[in-house]
N, C-alpha and C. Protein backbone atom coordinates (compact mmCIF):
# COMPACT_ATOMS: atom_id res chain seq x y z
N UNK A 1 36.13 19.16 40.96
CA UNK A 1 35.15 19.34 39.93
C UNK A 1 33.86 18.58 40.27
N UNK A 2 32.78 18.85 39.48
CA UNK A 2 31.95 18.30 39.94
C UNK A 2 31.32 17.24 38.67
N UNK A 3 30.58 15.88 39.41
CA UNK A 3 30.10 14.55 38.60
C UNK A 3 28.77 15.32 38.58
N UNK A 4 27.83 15.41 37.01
CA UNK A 4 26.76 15.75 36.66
C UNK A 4 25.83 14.46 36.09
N UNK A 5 25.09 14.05 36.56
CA UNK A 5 23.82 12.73 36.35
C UNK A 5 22.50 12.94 35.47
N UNK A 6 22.40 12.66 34.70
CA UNK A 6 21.30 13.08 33.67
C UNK A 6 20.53 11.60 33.62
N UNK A 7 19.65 11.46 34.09
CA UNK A 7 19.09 9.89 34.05
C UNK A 7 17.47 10.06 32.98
N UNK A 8 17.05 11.81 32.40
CA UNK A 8 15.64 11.33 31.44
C UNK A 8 16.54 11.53 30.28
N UNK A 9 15.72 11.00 29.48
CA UNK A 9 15.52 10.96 27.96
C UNK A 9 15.69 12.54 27.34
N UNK A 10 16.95 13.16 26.62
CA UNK A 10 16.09 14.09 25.96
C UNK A 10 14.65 14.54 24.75
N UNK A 11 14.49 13.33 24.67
CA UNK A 11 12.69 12.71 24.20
C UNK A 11 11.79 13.62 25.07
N UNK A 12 12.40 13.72 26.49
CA UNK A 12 11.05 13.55 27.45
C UNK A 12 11.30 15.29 28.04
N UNK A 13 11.92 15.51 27.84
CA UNK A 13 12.46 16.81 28.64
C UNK A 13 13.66 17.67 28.02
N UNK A 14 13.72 18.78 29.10
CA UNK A 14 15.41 19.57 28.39
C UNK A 14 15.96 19.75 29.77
N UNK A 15 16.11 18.78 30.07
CA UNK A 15 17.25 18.33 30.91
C UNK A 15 18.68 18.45 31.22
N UNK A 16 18.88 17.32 29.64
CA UNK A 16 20.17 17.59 29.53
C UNK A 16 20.55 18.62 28.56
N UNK A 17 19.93 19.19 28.01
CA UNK A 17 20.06 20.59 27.37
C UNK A 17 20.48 21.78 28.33
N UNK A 18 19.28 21.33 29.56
CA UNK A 18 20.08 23.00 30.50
C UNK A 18 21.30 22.12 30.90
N UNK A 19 21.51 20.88 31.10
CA UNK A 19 22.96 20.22 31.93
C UNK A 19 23.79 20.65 31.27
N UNK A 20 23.25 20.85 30.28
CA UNK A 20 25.22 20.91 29.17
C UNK A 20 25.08 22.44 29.02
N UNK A 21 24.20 23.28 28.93
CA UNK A 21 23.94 25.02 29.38
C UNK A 21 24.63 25.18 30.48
N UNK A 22 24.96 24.79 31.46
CA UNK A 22 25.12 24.67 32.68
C UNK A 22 26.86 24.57 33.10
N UNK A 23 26.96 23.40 32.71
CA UNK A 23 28.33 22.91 32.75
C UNK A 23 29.41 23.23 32.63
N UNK A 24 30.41 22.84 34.07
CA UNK A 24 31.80 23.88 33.55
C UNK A 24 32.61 23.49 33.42
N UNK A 25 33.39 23.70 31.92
CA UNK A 25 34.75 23.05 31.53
C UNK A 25 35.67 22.28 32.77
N UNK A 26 36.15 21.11 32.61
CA UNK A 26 36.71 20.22 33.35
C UNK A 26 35.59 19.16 33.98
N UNK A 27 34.45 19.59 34.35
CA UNK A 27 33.43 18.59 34.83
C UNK A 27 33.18 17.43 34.14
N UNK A 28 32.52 16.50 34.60
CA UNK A 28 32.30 15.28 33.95
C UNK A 28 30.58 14.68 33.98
N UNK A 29 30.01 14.38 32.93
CA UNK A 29 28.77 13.99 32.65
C UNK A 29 28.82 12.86 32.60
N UNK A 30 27.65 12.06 33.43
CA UNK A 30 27.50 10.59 33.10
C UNK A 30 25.88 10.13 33.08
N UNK A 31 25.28 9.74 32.22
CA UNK A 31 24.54 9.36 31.66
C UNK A 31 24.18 8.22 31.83
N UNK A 32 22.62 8.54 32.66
CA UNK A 32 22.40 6.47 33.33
C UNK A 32 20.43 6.46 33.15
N UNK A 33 20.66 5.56 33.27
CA UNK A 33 19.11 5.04 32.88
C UNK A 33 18.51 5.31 31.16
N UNK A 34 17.69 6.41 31.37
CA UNK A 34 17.12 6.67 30.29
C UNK A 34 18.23 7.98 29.58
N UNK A 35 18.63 8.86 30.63
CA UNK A 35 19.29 9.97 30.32
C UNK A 35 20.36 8.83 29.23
N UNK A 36 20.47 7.64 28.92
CA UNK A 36 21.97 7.58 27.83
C UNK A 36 21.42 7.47 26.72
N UNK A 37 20.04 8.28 26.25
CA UNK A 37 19.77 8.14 24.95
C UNK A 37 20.16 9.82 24.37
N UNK A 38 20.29 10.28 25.34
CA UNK A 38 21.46 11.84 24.84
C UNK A 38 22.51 11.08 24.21
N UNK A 39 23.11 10.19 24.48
CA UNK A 39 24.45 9.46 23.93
C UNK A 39 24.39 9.07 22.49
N UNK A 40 23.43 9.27 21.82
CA UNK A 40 23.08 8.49 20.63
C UNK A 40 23.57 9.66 19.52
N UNK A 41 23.97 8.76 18.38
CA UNK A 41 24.32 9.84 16.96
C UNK A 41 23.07 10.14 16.73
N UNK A 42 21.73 9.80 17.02
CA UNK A 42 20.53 10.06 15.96
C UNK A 42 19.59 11.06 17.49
N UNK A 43 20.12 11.09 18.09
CA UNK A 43 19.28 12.22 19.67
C UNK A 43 18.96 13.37 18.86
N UNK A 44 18.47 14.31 20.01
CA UNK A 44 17.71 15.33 19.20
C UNK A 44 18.78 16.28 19.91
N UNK A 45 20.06 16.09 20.62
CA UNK A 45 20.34 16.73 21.41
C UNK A 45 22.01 16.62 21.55
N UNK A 46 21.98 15.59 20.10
CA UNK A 46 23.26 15.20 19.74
C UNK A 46 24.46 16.40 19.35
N UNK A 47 23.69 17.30 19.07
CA UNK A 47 24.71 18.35 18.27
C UNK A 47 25.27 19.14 20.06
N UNK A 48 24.33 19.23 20.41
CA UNK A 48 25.35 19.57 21.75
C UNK A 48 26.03 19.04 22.24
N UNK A 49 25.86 17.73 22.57
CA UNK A 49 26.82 16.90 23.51
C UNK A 49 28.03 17.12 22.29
N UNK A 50 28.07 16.92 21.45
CA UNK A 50 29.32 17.43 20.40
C UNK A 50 29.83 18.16 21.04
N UNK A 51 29.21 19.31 21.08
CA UNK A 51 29.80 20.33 21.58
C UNK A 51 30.71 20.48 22.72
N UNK A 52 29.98 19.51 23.61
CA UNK A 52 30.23 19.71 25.41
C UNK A 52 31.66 18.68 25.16
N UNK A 53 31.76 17.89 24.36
CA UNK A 53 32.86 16.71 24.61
C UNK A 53 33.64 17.92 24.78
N UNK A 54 34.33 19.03 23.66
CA UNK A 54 35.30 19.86 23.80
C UNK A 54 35.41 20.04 25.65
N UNK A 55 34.88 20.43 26.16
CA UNK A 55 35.37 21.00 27.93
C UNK A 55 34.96 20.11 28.90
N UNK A 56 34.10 18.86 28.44
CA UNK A 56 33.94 18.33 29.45
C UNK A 56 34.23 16.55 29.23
N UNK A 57 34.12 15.63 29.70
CA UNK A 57 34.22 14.40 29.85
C UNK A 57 32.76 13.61 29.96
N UNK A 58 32.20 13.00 28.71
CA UNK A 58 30.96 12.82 28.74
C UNK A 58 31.15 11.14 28.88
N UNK A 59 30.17 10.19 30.05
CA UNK A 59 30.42 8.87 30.23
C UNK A 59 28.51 8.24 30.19
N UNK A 60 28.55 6.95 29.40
CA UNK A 60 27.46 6.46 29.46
C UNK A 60 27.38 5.09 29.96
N UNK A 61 26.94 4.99 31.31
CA UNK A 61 26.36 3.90 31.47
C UNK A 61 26.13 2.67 30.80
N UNK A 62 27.06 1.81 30.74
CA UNK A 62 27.44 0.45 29.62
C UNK A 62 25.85 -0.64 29.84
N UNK A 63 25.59 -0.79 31.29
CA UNK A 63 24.78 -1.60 31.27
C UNK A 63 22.95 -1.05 30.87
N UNK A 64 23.05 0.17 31.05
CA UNK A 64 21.83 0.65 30.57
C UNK A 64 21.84 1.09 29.17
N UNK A 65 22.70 0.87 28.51
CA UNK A 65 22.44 1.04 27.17
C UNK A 65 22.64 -1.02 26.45
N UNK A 66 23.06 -1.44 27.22
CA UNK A 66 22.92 -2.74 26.89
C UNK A 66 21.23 -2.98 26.84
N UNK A 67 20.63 -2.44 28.06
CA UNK A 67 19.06 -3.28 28.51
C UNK A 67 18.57 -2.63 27.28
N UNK A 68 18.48 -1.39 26.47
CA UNK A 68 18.17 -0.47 25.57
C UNK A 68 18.66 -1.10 23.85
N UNK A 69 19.21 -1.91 23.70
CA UNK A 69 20.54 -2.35 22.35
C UNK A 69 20.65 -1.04 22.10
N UNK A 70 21.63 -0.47 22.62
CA UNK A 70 22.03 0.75 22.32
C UNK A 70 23.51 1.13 22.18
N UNK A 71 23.94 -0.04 22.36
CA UNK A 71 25.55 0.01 22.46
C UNK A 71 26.21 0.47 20.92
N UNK A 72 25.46 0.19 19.71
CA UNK A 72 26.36 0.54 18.60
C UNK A 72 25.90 1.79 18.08
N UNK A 73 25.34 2.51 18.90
CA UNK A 73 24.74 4.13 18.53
C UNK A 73 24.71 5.19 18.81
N UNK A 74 26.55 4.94 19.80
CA UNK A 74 27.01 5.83 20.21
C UNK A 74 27.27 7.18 19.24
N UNK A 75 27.48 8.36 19.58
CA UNK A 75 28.35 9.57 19.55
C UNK A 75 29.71 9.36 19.43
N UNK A 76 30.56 9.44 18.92
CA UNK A 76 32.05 8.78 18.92
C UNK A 76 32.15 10.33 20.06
N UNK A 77 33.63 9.57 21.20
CA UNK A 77 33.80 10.73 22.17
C UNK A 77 32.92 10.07 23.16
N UNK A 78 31.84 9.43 22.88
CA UNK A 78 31.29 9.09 24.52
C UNK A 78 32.21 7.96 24.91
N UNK A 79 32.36 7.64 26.62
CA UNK A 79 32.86 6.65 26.96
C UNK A 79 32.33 5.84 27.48
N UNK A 80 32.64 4.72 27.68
CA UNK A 80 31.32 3.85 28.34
C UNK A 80 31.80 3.62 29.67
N UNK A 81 30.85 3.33 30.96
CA UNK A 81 31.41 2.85 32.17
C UNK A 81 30.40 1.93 32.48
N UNK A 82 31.04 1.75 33.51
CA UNK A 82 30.28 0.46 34.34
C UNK A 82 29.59 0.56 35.69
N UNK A 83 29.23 -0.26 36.19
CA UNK A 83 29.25 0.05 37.60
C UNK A 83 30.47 0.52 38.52
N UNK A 84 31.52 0.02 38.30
CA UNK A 84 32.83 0.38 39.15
C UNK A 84 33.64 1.16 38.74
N UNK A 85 32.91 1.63 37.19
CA UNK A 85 33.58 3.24 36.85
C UNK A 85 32.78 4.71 37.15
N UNK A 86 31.29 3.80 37.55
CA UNK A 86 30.34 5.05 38.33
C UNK A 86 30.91 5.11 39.53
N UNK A 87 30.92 3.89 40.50
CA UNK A 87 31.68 4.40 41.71
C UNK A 87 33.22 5.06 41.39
N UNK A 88 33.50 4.64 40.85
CA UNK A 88 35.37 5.83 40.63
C UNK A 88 34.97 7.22 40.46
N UNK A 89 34.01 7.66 39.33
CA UNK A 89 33.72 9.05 39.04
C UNK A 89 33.00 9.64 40.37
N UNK A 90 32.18 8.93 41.41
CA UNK A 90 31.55 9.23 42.41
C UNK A 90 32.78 9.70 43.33
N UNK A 91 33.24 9.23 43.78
CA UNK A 91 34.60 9.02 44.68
C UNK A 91 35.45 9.83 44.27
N UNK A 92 35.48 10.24 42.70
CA UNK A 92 36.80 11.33 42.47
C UNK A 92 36.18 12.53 42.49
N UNK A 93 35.27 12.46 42.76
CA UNK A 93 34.38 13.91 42.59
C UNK A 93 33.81 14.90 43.58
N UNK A 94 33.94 15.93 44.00
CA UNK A 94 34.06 16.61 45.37
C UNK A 94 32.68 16.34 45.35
N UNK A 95 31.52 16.56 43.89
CA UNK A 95 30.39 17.28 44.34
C UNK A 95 30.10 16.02 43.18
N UNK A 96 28.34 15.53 43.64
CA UNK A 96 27.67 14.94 42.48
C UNK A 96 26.18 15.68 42.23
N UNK A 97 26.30 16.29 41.09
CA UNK A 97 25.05 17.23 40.61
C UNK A 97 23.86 15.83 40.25
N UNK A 98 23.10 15.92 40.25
CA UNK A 98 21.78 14.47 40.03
C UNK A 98 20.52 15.84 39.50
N UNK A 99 20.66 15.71 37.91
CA UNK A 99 20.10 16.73 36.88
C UNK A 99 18.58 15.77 36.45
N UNK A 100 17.17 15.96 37.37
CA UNK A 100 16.14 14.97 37.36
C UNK A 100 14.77 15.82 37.22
């Protein structure tokens, strides 16, 4: 399967709007930099990622939503990772899509 990377803001773009248009059941989304404000209950872009949890595996970047205080404004269903759970999803993943 393939690891999908969304690093803007859906603020700034539709990015992760075509990412999750895009995306195919079993894949996994992870969300780093700015892209983990898709992760938020109050996004503009929240009602999809709803959606996408059903077929896919959605992960946000723990330390970039720390630099952000963004940690208690999750989406319930997102998961958080780390650095050494980005390298695991990198490594388990045939293919890494980088959605920029």
């Amino acid at each position: 399967m393939i690891l999908h990377t969304v690093n803007q803001s859906p603020l700034q773009n539709q990015t992760l709007r075509s990412c999750l248009r895009l995306i195919k059941p079993g894949s996994t989304l992870l969300l780093i930099e700015n892209g983990v404000y898709g992760a938020l209950a109050e996004s503009t872009a929240s009602a999809e990622v709803l959606t996408a949890l059903d077929k896919v595996s959605i992960y946000a970047l723990e330390p970039d939503l720390k630099a952000r205080s963004l940690l208690n404004k999750l989406l319930p269903g997102i998961q958080l990772a780390g650095y050494d759970t980005f390298v695991d999803l990198v490594e388990g993943h045939s293919t890494v899509q980088n959605w920029i």
